[in-house]
N, C-alpha and C. Protein backbone atom coordinates (compact mmCIF):
# COMPACT_ATOMS: atom_id res chain seq x y z
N UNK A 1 -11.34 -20.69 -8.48
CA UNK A 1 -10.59 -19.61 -9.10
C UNK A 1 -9.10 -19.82 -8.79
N UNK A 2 -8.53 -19.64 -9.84
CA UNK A 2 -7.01 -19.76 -9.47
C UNK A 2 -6.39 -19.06 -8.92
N UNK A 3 -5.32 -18.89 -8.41
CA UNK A 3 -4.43 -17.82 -7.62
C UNK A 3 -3.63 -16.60 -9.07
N UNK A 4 -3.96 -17.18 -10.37
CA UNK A 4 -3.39 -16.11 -11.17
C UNK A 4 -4.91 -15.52 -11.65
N UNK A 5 -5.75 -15.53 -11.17
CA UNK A 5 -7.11 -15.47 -11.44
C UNK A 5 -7.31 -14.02 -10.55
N UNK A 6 -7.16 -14.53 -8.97
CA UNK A 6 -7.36 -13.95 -8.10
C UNK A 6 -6.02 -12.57 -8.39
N UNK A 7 -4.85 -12.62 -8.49
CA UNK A 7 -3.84 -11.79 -8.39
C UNK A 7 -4.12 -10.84 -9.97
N UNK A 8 -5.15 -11.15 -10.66
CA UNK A 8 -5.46 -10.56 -11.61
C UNK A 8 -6.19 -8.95 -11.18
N UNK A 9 -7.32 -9.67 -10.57
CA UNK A 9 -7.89 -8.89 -9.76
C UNK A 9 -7.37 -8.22 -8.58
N UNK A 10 -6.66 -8.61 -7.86
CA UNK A 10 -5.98 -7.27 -7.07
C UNK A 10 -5.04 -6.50 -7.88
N UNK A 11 -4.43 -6.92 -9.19
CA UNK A 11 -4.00 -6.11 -10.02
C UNK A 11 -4.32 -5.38 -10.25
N UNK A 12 -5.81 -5.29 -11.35
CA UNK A 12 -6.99 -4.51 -11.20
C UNK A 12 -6.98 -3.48 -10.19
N UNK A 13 -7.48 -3.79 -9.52
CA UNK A 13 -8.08 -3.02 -8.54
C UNK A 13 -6.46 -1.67 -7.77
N UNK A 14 -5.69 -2.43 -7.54
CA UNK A 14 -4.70 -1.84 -7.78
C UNK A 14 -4.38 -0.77 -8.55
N UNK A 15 -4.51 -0.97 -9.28
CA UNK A 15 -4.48 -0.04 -10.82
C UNK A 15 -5.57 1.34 -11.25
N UNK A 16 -6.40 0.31 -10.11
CA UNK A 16 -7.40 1.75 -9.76
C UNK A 16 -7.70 2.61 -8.87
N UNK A 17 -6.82 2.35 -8.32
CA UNK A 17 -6.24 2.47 -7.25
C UNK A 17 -5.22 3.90 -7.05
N UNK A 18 -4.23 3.56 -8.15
CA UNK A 18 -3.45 3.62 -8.26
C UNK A 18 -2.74 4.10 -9.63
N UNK A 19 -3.55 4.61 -10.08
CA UNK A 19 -3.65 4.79 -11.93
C UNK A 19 -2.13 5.03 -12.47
N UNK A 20 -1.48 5.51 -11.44
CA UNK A 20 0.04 5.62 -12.31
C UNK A 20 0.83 4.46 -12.38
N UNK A 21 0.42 3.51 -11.86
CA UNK A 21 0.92 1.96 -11.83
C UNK A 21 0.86 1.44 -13.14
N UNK A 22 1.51 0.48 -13.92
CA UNK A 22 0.92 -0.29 -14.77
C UNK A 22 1.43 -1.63 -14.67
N UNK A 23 0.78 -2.50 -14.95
CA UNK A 23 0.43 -3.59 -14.77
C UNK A 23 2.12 -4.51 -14.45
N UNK A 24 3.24 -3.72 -15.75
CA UNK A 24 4.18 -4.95 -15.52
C UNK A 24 4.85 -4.25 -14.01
N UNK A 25 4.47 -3.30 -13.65
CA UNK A 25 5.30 -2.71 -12.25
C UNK A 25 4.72 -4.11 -11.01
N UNK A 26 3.80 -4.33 -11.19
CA UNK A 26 2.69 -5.10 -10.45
C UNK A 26 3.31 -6.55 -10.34
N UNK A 27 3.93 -7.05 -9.13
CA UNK A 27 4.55 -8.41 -9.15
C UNK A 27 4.07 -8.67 -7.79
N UNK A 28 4.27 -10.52 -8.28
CA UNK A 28 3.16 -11.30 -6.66
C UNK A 28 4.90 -10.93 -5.39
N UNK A 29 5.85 -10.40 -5.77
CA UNK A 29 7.22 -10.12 -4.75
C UNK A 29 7.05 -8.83 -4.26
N UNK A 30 6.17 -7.79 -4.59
CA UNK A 30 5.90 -6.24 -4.33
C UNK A 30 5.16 -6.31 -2.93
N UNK A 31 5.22 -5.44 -2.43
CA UNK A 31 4.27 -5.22 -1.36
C UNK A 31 3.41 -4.06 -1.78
N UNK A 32 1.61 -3.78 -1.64
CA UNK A 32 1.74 -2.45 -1.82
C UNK A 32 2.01 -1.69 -1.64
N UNK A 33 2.75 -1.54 0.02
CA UNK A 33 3.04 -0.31 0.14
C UNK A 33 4.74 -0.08 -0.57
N UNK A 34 5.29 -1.17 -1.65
CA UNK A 34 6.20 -0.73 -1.65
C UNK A 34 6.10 -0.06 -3.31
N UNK A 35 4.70 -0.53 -3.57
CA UNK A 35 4.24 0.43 -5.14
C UNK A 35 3.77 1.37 -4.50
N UNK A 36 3.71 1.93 -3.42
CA UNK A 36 3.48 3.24 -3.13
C UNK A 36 1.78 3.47 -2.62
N UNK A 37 1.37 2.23 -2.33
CA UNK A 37 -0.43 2.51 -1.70
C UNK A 37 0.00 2.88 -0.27
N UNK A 38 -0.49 4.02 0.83
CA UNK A 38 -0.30 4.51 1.58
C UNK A 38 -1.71 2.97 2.58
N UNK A 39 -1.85 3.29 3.30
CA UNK A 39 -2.84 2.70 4.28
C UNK A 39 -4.16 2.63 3.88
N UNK A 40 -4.82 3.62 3.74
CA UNK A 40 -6.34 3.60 3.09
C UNK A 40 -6.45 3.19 1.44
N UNK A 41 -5.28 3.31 0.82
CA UNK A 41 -5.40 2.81 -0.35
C UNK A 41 -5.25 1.29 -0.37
N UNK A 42 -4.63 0.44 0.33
CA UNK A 42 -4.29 -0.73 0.51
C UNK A 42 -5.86 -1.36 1.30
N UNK A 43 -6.59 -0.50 2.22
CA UNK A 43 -7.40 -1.33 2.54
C UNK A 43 -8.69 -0.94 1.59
N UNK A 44 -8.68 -0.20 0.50
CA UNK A 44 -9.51 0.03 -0.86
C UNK A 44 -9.23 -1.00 -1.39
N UNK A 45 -8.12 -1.54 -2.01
CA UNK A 45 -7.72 -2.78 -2.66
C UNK A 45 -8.46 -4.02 -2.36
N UNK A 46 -7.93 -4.00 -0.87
CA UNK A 46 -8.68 -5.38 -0.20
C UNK A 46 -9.99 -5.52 -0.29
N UNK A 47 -10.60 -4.44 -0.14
CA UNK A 47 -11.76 -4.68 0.25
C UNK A 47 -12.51 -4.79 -1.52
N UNK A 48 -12.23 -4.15 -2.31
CA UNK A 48 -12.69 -3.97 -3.85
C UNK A 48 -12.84 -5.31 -4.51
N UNK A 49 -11.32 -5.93 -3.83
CA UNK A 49 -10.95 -7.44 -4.24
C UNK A 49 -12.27 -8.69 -3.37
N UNK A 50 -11.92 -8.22 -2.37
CA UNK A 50 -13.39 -9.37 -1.67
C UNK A 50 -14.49 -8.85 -2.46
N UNK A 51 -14.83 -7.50 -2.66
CA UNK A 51 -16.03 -7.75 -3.27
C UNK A 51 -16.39 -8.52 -4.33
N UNK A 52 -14.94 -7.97 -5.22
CA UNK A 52 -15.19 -8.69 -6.60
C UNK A 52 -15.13 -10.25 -6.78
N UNK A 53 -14.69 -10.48 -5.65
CA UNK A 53 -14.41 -12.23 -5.25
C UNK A 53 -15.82 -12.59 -4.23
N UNK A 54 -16.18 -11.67 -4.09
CA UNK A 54 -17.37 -12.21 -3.05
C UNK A 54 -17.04 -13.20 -2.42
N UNK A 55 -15.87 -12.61 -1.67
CA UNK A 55 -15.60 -13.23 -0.39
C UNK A 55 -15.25 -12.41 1.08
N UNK A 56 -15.50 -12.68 1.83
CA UNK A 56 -14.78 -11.74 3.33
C UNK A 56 -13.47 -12.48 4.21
N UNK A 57 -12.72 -11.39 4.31
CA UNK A 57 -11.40 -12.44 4.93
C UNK A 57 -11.24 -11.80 6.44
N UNK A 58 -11.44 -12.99 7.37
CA UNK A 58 -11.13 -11.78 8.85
C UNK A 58 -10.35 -11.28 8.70
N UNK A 59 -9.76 -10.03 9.31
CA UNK A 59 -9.03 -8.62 9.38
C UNK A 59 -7.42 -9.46 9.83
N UNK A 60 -7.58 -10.39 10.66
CA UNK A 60 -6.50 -10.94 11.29
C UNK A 60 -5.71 -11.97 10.41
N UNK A 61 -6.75 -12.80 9.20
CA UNK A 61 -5.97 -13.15 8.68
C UNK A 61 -4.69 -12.62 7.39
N UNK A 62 -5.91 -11.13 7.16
CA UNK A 62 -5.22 -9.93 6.35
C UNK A 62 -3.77 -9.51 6.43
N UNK A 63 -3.51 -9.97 8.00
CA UNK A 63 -2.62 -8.90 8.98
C UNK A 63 -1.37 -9.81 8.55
N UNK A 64 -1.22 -11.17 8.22
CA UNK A 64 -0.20 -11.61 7.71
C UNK A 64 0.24 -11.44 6.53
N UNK A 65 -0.60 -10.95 5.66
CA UNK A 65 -0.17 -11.03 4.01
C UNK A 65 0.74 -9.43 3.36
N UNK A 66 1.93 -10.48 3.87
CA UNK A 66 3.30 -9.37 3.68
C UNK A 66 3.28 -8.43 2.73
N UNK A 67 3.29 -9.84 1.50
CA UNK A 67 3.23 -9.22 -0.25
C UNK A 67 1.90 -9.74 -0.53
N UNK A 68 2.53 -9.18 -2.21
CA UNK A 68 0.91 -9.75 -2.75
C UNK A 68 0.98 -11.30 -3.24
N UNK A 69 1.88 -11.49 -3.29
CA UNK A 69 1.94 -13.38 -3.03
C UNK A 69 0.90 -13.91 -1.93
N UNK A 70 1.39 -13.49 -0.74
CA UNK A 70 0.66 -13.90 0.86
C UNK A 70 -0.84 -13.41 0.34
N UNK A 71 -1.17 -12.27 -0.11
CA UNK A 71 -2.43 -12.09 -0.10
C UNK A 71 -3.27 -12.72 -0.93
N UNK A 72 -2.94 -13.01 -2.21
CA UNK A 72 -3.47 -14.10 -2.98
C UNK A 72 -3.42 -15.24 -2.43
N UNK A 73 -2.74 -15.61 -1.48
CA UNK A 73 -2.98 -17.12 -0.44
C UNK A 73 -4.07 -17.16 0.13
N UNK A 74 -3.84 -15.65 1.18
CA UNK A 74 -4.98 -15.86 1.58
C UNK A 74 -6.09 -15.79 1.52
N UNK A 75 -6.65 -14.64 -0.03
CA UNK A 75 -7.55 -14.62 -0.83
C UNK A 75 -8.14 -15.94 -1.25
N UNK A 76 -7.24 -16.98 -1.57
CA UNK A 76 -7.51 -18.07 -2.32
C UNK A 76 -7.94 -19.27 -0.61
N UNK A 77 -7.61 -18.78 0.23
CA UNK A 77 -8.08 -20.01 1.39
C UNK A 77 -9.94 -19.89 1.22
N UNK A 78 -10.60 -18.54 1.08
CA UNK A 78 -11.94 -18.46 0.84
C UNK A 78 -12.51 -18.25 -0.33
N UNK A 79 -12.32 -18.21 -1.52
CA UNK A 79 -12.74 -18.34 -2.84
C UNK A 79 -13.27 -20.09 -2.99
């Protein structure tokens, strides 16, 4: 899966997140919390996204992924 594959899907999920978002607000330079996901909404994302990727990412490697650039990295180290 590609990394515009994967950033599709945390888009997604994002978005559902997040329903007042739309898609062009959504850039791999954003952080969520700087579209406005508080803490439990950000770890809804993550976790919605592994599912839908059927993948699991340790918690620690989570803890680096600044933006959503970093997180599609590290999404994409286990896909």
């Amino acid at each position: 899966m590609s990394p515009d594959e994967i950033f599709a899907v945390v888009r997604r999920n994002l978005i559902d997140v997040l329903p007042e978002l739309t898609e062009s607000q959504i850039t791999l330079d954003h952080s969520m919390r700087e579209l406005g996901a508080n803490s439990i909404d950000r770890m809804d994302v993550v976790i919605a996204t592994q599912d839908d990727l059927g993948v699991r990412v340790p918690a620690e490697q989570l803890t680096r992924a600044n933006d959503l650039r970093s997180l599609v990295a590290v999404l994409s180290e286990h896909v």
